[in-house]
C-alpha atoms as a PDB file:
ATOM      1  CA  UNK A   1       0.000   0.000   0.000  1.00  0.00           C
ATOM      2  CA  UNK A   2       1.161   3.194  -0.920  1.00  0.00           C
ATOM      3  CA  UNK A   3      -1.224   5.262   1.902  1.00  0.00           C
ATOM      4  CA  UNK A   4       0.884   7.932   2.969  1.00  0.00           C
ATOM      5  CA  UNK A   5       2.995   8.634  -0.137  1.00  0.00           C
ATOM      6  CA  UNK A   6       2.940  11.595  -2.692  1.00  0.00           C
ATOM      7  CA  UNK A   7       3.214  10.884  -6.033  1.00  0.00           C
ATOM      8  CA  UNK A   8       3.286  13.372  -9.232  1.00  0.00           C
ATOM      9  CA  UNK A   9       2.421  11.828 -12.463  1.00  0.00           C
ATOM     10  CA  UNK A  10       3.085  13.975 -15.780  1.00  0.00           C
ATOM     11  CA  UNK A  11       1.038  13.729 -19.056  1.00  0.00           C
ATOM     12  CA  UNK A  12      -2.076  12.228 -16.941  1.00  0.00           C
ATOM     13  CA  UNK A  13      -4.561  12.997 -18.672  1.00  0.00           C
ATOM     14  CA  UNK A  14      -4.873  10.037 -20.908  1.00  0.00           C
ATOM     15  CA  UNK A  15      -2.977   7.118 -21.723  1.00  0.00           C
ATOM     16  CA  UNK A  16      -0.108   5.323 -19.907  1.00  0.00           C
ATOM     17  CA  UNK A  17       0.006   8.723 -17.249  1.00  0.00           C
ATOM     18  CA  UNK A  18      -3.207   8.220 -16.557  1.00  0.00           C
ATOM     19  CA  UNK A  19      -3.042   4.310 -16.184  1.00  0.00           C
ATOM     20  CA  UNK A  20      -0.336   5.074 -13.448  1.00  0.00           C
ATOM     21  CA  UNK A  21      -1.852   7.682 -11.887  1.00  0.00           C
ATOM     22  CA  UNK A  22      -5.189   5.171 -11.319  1.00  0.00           C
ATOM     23  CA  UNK A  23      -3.040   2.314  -9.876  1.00  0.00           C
ATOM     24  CA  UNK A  24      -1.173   4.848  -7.741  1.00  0.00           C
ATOM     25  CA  UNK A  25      -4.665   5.755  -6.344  1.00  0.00           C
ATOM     26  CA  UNK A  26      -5.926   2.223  -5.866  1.00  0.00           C
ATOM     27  CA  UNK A  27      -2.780   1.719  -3.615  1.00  0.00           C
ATOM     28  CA  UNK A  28      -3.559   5.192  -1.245  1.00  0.00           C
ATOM     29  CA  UNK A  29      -1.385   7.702  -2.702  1.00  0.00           C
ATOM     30  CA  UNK A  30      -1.996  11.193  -2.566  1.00  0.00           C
ATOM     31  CA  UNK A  31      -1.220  11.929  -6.618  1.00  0.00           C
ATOM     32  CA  UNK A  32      -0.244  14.880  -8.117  1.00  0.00           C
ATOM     33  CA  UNK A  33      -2.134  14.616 -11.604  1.00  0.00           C
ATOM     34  CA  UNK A  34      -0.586  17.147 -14.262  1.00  0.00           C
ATOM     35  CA  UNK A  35      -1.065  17.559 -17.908  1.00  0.00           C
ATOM     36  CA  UNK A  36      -2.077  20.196 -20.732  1.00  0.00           C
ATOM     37  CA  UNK A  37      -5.753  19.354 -21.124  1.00  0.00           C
ATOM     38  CA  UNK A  38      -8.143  20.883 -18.265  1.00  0.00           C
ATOM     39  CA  UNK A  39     -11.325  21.235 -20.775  1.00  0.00           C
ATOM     40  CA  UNK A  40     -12.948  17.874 -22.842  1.00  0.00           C
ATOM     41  CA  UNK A  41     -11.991  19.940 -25.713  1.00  0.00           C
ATOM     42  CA  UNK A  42      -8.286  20.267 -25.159  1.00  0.00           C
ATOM     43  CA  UNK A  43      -7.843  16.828 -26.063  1.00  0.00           C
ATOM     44  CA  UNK A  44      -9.718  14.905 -29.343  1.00  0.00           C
ATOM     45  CA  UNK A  45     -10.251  12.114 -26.737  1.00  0.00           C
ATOM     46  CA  UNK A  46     -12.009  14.431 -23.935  1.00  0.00           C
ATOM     47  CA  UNK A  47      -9.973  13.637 -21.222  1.00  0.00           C
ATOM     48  CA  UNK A  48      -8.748  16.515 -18.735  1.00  0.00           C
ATOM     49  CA  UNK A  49      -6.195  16.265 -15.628  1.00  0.00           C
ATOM     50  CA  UNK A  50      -9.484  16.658 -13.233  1.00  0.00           C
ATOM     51  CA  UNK A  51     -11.368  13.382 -14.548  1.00  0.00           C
ATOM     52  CA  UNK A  52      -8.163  11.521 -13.707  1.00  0.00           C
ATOM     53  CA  UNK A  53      -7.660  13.430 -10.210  1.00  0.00           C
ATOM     54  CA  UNK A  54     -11.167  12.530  -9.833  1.00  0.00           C
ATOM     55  CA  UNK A  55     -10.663   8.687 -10.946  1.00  0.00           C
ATOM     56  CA  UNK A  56      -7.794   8.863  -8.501  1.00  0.00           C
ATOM     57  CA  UNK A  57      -9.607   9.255  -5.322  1.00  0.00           C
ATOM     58  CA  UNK A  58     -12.653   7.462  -6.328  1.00  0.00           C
ATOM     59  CA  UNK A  59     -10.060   4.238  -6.143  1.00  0.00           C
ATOM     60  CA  UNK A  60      -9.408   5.195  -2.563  1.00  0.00           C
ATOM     61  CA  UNK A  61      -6.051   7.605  -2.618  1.00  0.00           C
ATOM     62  CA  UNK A  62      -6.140  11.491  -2.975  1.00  0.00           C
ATOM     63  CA  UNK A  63      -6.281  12.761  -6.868  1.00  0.00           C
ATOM     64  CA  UNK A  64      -4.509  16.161  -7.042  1.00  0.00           C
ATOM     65  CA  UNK A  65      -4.960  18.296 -10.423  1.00  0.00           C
ATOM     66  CA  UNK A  66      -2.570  20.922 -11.743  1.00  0.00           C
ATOM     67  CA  UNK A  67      -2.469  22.482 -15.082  1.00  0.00           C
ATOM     68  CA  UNK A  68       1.280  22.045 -16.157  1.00  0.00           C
ATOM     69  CA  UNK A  69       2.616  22.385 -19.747  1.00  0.00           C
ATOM     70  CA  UNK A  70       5.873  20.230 -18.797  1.00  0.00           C
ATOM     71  CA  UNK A  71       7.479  21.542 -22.046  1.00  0.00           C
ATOM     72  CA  UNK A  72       7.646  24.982 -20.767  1.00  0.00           C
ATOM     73  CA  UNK A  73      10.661  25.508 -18.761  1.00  0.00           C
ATOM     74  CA  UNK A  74       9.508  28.422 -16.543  1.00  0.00           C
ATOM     75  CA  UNK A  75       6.126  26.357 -15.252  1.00  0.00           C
ATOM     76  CA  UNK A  76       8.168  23.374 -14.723  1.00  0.00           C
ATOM     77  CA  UNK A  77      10.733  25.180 -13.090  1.00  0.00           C
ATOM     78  CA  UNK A  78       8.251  27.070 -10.437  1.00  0.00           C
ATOM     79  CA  UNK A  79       6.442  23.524  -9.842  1.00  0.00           C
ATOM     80  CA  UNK A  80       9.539  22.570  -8.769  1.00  0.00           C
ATOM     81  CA  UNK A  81      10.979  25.666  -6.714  1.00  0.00           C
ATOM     82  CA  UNK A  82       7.502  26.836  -5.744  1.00  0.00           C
ATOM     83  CA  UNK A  83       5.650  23.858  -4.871  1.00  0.00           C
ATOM     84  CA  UNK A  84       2.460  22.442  -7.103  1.00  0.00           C
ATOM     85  CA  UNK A  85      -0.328  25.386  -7.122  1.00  0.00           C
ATOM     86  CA  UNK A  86      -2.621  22.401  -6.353  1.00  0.00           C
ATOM     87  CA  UNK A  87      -6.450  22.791  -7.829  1.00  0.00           C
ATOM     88  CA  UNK A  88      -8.167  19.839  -5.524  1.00  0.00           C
ATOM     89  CA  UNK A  89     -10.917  18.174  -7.339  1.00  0.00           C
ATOM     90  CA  UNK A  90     -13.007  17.441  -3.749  1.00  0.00           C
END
């Protein structure tokens, strides 16, 4: 069981992120879910960072979402140095 641990998952919005960030949350962890897409319409596929933060702690650990473009230096970098500007989904 991961209760207890933080976790921060990039790209989570769909695909293999989000797969980990769902198994993370079945074991207890708190999860940092980040990723471009916050709106259905970010994404052809309609997922969003706050479905999967949702997802998260409907398995029974603590979904986190935070808007994060990991391909821009400066929000990466203040993530980082700053701590994650965390938007709970509760």
């Amino acid at each position: 069981m991961l209760a207890g641990k933080v976790c921060l998952v990039t790209g989570a919005s769909r695909g293999v992120g989000k797969g980990i960030a769902q198994k993370l949350g079945s074991a207890g962890a708190t999860v940092y879910v980040t990723g471009r897409s916050t709106r259905n319409e970010d994404s052809p596929f309609g997922a969003t960072v706050f479905a999967t933060a949702e997802e998260v702690t409907r398995r029974g650990g603590k979904g986190i979402a935070i808007a994060c473009d990991h391909k821009d230096d400066a929000v990466t970098q203040a993530l980082r140095d700053e701590g994650p500007p965390a938007i709970s989904t509760e």
